[in-house]
C-alpha atoms as a PDB file:
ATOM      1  CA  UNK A   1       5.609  40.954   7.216  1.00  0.00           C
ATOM      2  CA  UNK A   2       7.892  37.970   5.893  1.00  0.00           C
ATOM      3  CA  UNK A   3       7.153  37.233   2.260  1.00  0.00           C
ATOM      4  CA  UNK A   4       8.482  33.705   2.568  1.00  0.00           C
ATOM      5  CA  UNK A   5       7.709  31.015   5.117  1.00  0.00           C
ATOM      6  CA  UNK A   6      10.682  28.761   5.148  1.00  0.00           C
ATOM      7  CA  UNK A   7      14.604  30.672   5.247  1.00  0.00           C
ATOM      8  CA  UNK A   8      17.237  27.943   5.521  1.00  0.00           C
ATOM      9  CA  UNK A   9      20.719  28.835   5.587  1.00  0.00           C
ATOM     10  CA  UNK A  10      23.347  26.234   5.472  1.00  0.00           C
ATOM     11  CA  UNK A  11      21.661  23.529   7.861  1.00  0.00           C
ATOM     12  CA  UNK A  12      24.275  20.762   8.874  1.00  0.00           C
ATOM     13  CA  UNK A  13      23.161  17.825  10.735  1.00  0.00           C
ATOM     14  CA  UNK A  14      25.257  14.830  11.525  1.00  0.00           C
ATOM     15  CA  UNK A  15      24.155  11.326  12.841  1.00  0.00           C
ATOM     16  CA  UNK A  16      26.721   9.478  15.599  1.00  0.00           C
ATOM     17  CA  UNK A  17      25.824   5.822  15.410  1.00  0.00           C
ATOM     18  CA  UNK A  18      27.187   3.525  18.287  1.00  0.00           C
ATOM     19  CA  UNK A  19      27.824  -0.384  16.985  1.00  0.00           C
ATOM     20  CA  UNK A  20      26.419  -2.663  19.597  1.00  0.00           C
ATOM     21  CA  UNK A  21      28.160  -3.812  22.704  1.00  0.00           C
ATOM     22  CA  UNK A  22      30.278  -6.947  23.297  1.00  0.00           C
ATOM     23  CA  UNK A  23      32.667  -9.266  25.156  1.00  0.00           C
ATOM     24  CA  UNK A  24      34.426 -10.182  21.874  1.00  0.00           C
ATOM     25  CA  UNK A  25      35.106  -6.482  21.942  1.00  0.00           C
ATOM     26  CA  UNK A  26      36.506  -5.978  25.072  1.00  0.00           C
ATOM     27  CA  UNK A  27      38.271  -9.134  25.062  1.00  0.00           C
ATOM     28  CA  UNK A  28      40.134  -8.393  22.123  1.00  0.00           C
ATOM     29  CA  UNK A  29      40.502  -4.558  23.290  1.00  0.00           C
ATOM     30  CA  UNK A  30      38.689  -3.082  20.309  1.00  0.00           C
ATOM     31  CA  UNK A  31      38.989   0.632  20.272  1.00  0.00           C
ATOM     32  CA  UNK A  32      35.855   2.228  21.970  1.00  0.00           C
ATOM     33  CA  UNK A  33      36.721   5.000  19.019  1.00  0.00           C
ATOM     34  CA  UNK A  34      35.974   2.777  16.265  1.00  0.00           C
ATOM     35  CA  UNK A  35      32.733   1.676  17.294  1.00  0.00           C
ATOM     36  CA  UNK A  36      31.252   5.341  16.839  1.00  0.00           C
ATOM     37  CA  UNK A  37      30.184   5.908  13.020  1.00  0.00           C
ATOM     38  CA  UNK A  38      29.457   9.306  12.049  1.00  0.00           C
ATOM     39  CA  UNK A  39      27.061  10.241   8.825  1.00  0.00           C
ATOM     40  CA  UNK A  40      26.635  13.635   7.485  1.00  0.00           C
ATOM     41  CA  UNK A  41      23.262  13.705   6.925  1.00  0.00           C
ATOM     42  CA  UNK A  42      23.235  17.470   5.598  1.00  0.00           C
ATOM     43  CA  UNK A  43      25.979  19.376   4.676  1.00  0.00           C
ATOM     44  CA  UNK A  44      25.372  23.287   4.542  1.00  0.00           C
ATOM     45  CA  UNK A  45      21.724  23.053   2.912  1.00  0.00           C
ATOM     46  CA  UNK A  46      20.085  26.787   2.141  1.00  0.00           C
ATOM     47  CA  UNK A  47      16.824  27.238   0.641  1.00  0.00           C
ATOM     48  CA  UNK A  48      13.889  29.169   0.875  1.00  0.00           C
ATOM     49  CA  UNK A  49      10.136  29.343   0.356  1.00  0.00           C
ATOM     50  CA  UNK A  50       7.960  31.603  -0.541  1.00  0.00           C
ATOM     51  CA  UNK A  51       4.313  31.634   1.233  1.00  0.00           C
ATOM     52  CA  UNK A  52       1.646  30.016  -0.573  1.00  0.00           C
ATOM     53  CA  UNK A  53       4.141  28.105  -2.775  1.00  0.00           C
ATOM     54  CA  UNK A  54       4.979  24.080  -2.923  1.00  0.00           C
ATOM     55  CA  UNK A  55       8.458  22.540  -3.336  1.00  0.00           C
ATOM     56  CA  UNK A  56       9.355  19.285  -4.490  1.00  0.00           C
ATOM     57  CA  UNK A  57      12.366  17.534  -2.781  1.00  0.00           C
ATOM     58  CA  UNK A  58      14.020  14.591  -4.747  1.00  0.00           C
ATOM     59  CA  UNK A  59      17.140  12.744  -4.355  1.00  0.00           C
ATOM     60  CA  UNK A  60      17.803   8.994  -4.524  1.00  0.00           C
ATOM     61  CA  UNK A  61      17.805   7.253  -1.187  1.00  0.00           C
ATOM     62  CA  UNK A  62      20.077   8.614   1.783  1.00  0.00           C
ATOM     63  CA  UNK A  63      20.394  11.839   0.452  1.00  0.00           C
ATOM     64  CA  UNK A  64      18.974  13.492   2.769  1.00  0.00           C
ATOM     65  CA  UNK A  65      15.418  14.365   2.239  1.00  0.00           C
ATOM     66  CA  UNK A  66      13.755  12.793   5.439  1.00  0.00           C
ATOM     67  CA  UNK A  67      16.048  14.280   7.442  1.00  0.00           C
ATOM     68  CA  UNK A  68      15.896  17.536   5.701  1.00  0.00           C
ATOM     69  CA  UNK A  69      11.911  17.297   6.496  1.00  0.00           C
ATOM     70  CA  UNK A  70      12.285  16.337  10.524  1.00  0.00           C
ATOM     71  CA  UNK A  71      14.411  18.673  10.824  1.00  0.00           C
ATOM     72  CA  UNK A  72      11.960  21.864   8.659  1.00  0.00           C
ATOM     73  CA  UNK A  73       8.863  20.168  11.268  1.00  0.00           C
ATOM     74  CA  UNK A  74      11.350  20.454  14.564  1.00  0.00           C
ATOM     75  CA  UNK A  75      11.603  17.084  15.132  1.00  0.00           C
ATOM     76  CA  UNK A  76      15.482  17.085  14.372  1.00  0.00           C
ATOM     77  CA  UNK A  77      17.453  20.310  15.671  1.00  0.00           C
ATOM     78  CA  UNK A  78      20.257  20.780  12.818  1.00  0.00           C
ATOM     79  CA  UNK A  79      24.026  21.157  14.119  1.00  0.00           C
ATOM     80  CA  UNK A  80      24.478  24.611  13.097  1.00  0.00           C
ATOM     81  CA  UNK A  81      23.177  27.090  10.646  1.00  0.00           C
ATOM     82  CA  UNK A  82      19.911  29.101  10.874  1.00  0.00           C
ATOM     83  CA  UNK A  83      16.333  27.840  10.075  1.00  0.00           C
ATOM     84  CA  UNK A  84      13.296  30.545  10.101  1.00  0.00           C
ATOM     85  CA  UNK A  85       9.557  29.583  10.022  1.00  0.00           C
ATOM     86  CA  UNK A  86       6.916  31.652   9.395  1.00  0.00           C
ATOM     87  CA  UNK A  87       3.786  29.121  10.130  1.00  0.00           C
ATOM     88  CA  UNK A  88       1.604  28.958  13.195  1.00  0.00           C
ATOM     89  CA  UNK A  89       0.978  25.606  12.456  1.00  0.00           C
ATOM     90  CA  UNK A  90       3.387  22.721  10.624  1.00  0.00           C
ATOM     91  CA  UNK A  91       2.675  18.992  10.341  1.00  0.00           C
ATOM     92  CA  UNK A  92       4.861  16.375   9.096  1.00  0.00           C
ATOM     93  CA  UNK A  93       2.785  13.744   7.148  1.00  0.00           C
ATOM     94  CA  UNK A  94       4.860  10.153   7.565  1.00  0.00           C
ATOM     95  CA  UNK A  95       2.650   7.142   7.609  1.00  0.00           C
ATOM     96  CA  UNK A  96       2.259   5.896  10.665  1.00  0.00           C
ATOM     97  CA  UNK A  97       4.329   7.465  12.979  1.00  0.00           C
ATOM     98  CA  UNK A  98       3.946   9.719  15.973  1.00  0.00           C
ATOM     99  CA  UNK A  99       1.340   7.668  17.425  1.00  0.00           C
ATOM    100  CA  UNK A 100       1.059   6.345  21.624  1.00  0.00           C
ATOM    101  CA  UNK A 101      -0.232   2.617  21.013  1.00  0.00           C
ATOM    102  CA  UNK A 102      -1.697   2.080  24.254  1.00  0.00           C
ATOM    103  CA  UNK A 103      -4.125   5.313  23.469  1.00  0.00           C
ATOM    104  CA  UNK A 104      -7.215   4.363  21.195  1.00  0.00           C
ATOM    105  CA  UNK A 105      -7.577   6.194  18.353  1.00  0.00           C
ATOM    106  CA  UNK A 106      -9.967   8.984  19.191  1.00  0.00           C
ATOM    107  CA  UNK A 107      -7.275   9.850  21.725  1.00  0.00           C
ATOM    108  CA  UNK A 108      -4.239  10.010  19.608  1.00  0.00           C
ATOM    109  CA  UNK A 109      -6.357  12.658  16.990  1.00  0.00           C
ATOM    110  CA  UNK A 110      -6.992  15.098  20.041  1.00  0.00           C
ATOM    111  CA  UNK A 111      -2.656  14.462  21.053  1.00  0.00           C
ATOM    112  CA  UNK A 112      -2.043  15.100  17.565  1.00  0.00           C
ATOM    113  CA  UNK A 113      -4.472  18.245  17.040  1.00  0.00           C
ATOM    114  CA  UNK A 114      -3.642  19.315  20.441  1.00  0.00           C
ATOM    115  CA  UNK A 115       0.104  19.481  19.282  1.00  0.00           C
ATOM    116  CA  UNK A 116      -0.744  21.484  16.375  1.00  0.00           C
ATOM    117  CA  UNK A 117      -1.660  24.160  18.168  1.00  0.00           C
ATOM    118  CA  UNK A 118      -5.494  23.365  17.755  1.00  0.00           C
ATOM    119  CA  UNK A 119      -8.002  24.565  20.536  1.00  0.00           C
ATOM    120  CA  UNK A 120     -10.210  22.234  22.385  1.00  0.00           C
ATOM    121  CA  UNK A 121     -13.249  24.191  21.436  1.00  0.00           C
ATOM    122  CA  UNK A 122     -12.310  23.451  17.704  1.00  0.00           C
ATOM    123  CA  UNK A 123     -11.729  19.805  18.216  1.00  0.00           C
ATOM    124  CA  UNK A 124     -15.325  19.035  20.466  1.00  0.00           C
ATOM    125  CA  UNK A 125     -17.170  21.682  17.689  1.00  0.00           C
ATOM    126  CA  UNK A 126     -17.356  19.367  15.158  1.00  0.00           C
ATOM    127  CA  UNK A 127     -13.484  18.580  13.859  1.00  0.00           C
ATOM    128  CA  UNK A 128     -12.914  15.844  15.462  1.00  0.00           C
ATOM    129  CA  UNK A 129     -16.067  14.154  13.982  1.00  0.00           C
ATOM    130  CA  UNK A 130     -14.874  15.527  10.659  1.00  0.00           C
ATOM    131  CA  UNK A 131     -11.313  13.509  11.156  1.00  0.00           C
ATOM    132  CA  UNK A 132     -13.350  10.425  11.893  1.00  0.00           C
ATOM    133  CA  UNK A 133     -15.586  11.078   9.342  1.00  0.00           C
ATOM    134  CA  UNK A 134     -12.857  10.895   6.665  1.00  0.00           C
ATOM    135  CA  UNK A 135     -10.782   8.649   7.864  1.00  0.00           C
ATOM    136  CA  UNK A 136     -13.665   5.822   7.797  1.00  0.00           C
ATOM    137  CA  UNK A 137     -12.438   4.042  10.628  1.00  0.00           C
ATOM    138  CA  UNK A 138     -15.797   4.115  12.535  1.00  0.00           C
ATOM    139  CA  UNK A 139     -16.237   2.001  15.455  1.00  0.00           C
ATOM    140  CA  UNK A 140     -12.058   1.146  15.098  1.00  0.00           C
ATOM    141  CA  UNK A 141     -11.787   4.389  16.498  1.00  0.00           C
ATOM    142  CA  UNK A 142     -12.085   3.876  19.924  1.00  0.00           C
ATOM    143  CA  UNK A 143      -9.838   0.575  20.133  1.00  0.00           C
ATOM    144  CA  UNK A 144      -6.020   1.269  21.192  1.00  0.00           C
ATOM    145  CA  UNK A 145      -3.774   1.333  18.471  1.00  0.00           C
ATOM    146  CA  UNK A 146      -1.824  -1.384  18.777  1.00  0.00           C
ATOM    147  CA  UNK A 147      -4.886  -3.267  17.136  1.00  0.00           C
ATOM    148  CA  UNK A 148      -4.522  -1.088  13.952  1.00  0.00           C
ATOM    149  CA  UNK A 149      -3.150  -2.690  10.573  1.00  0.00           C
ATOM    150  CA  UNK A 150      -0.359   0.046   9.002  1.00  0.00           C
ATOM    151  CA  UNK A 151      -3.218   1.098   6.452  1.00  0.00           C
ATOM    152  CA  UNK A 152      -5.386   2.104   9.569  1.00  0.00           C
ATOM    153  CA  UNK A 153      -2.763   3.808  10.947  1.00  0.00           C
ATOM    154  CA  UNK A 154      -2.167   5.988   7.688  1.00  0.00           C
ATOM    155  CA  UNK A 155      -5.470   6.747   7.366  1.00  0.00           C
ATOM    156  CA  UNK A 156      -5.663   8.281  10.590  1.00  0.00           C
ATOM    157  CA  UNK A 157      -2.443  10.103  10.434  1.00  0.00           C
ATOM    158  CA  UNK A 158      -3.372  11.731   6.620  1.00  0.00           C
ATOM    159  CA  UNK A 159      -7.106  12.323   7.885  1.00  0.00           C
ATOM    160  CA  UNK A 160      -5.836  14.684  10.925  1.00  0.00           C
ATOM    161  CA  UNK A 161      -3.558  17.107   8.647  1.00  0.00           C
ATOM    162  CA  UNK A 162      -6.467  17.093   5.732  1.00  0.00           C
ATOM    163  CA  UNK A 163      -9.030  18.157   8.356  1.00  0.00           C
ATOM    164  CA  UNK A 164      -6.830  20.453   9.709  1.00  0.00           C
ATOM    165  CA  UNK A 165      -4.628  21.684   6.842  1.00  0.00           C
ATOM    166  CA  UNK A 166      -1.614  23.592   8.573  1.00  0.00           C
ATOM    167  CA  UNK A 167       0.145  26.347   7.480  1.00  0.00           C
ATOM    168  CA  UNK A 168       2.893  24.595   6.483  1.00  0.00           C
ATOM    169  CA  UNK A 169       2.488  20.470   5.289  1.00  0.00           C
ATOM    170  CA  UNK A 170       5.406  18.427   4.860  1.00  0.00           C
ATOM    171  CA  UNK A 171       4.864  15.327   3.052  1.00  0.00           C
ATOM    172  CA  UNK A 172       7.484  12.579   3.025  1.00  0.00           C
ATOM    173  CA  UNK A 173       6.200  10.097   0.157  1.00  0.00           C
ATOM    174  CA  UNK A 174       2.489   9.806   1.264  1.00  0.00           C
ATOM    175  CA  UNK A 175       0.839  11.242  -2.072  1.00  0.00           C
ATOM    176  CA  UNK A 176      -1.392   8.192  -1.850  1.00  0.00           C
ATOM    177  CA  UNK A 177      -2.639   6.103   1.168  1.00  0.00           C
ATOM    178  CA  UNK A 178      -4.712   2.975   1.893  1.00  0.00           C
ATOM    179  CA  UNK A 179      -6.439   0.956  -0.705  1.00  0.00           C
ATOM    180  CA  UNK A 180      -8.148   1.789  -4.425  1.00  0.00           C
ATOM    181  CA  UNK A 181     -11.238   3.899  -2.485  1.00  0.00           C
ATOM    182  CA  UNK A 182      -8.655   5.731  -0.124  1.00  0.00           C
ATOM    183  CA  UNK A 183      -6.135   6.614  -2.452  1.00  0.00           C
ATOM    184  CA  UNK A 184      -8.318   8.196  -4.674  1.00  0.00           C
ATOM    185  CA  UNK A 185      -9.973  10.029  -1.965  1.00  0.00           C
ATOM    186  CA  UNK A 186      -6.414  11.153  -0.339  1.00  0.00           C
ATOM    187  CA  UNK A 187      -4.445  11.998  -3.734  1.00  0.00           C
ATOM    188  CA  UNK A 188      -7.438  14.683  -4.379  1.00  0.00           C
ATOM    189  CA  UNK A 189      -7.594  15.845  -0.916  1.00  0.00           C
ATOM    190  CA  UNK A 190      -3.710  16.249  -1.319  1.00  0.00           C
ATOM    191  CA  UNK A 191      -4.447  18.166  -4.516  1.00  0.00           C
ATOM    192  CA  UNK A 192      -7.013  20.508  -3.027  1.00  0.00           C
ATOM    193  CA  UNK A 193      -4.126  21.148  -0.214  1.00  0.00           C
ATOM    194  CA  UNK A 194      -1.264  22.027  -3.067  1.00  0.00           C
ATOM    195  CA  UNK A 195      -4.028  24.566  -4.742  1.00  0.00           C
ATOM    196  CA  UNK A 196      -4.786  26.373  -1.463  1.00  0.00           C
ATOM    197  CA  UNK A 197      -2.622  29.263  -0.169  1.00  0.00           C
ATOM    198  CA  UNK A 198      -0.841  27.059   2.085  1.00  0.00           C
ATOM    199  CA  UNK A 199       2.526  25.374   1.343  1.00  0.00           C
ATOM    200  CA  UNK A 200       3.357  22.087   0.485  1.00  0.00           C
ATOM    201  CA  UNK A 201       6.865  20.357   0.473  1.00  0.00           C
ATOM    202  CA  UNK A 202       6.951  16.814  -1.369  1.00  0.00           C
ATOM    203  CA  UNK A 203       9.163  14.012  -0.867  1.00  0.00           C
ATOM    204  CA  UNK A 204       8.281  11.713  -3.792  1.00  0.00           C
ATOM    205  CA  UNK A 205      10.022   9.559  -5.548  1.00  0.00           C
ATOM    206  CA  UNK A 206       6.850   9.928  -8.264  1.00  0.00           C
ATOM    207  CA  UNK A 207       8.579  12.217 -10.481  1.00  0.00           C
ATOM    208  CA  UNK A 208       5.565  13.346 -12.365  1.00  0.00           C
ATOM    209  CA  UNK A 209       3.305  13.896  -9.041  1.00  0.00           C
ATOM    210  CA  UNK A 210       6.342  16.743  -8.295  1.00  0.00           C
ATOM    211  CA  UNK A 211       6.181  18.380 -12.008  1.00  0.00           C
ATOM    212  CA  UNK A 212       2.815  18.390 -12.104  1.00  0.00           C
ATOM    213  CA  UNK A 213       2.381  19.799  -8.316  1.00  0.00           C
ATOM    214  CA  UNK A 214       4.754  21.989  -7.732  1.00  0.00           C
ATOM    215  CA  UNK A 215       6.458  24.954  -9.389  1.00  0.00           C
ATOM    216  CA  UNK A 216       9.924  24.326  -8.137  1.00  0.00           C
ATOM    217  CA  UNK A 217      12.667  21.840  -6.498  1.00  0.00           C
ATOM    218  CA  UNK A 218      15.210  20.893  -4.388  1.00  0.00           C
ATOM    219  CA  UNK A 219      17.779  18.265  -5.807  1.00  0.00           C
ATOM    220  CA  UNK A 220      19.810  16.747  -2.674  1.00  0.00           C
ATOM    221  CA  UNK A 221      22.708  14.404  -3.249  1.00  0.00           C
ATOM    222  CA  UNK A 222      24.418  12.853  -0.323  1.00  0.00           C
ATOM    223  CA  UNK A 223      23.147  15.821   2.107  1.00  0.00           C
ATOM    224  CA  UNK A 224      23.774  18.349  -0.620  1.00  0.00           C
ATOM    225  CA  UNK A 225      22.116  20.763  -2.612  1.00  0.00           C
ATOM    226  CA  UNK A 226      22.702  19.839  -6.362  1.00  0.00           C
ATOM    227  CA  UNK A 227      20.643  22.087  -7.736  1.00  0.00           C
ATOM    228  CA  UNK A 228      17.354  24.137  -6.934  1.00  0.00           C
ATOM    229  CA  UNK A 229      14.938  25.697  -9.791  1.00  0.00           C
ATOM    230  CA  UNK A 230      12.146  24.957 -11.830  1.00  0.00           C
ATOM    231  CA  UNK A 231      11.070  21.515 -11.038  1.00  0.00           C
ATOM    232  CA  UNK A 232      10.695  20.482 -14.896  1.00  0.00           C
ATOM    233  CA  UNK A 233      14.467  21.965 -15.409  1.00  0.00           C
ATOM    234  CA  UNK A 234      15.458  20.112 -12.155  1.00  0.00           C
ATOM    235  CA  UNK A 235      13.808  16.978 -12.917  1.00  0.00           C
ATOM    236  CA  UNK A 236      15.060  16.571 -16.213  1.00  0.00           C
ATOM    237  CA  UNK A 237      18.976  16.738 -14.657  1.00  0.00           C
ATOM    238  CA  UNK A 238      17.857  14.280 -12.542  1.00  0.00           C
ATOM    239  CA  UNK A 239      16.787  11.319 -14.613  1.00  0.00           C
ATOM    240  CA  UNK A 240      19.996  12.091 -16.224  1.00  0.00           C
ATOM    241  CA  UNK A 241      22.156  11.737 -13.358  1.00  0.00           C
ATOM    242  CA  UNK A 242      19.813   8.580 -12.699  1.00  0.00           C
ATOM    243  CA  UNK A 243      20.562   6.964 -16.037  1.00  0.00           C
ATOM    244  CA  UNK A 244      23.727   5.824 -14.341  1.00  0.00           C
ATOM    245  CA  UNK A 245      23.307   4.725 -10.770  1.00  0.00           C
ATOM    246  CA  UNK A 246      22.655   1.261 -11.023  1.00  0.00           C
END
């Protein structure tokens, strides 16, 4: 039986960006080479997780973190190195996304349940009611989403993984959603999720939400590890560094 649920071993992922197409280009025979831009988004990251613990990822902007998290829930598929997870059921929590807007509500919480792995039989036995339910949306919930504000949209996404509460939750900077009622009601529902004896990664730029939550974490710096540890250790380095990145 694996004693931890996330073993990552030197993940490298690199993004080719093509600049847009035109005339001015070919008419003065610019280089098809030089329109490709490469970014290495990782660079060799290895880490692992222990089951039933949380991890805190921080970093300032484009190091990393977001891709690090697509690529832990699947979405991304890393260049080389070696990724094992040991959950029967991972969500990545990022506001808004992963939604068909054509499909009303109700219908995009069974595509999203659905593609966690959860039965039918769970989902018309009371869960989906339960999603609803917390989400508040009421009547809302059968109009296409297209109609839905980005708060709506939030609050749909966040209700389906705290209804469901995978194995394995990866959070990228959604501690708190929706207005003053909401937030409170999410941040503890977030809590009750860190407590439990599933595990949590964080991205959060709230510094204080990761000491206080969990245990340890993962410093990335331009698609590198920095340094790993005891989040109070690690997050004390890291306001340092801050201190002089204007």
């Amino acid at each position: 039986m694996y004693e931890n649920i996330i073993e990552a071993k030197d993940l490298k992922l690199t993004y080719t960006i093509r600049s847009s197409f035109s005339l001015k280009k070919i008419f003065t025979k610019t280089s098809l080479d030089s329109q490709i831009t490469k970014i290495e988004a990782l660079k060799g990251v290895s880490f692992k997780l222990k089951k039933s613990k949380n991890l805190g990822i921080i970093g300032t902007n484009g190091s990393g973190k977001s891709t690090l998290l697509r690529v832990l829930s699947k979405t991304f598929a890393p260049d080389t190195g070696s990724l094992m997870i040991n959950a029967k059921k991972t969500q990545l929590l990022t506001l808004g996304a992963g939604f068909v807007e054509d499909l009303s509500g109700r219908e995009n919480l069974y595509l999203n349940a659905l593609l966690l792995g959860i039965s039918k039989n769970d989902l018309n036995n009371g869960l989906v009611e339960e999603i609803i339910e917390f989400s508040e949306l009421g009547k809302f919930i059968e109009l296409p989403m297209y109609t839905y504000s980005s708060g709506m949209k939030s609050r749909l996404t966040f209700s389906v993984a705290a209804c469901i509460q995978p194995d394995l939750l990866l959070l990228d900077e959604v501690f708190s959603v929706g207005d003053a009622h909401f937030k409170a009601k999410s941040t503890e529902r977030i809590k009750e999720m860190i407590n439990s004896q599933n595990s949590v990664i964080m991205i959060s730029h709230d510094t204080k939400a990761i000491e206080e939550h969990c245990e340890n974490a993962l410093w990335l710096h331009l698609g590198e590890v920095k340094m790993e540890g005891n989040s109070k250790d690690v997050m004390k380095e890291y306001l340092e560094f801050t201190k002089f990145i204007k």
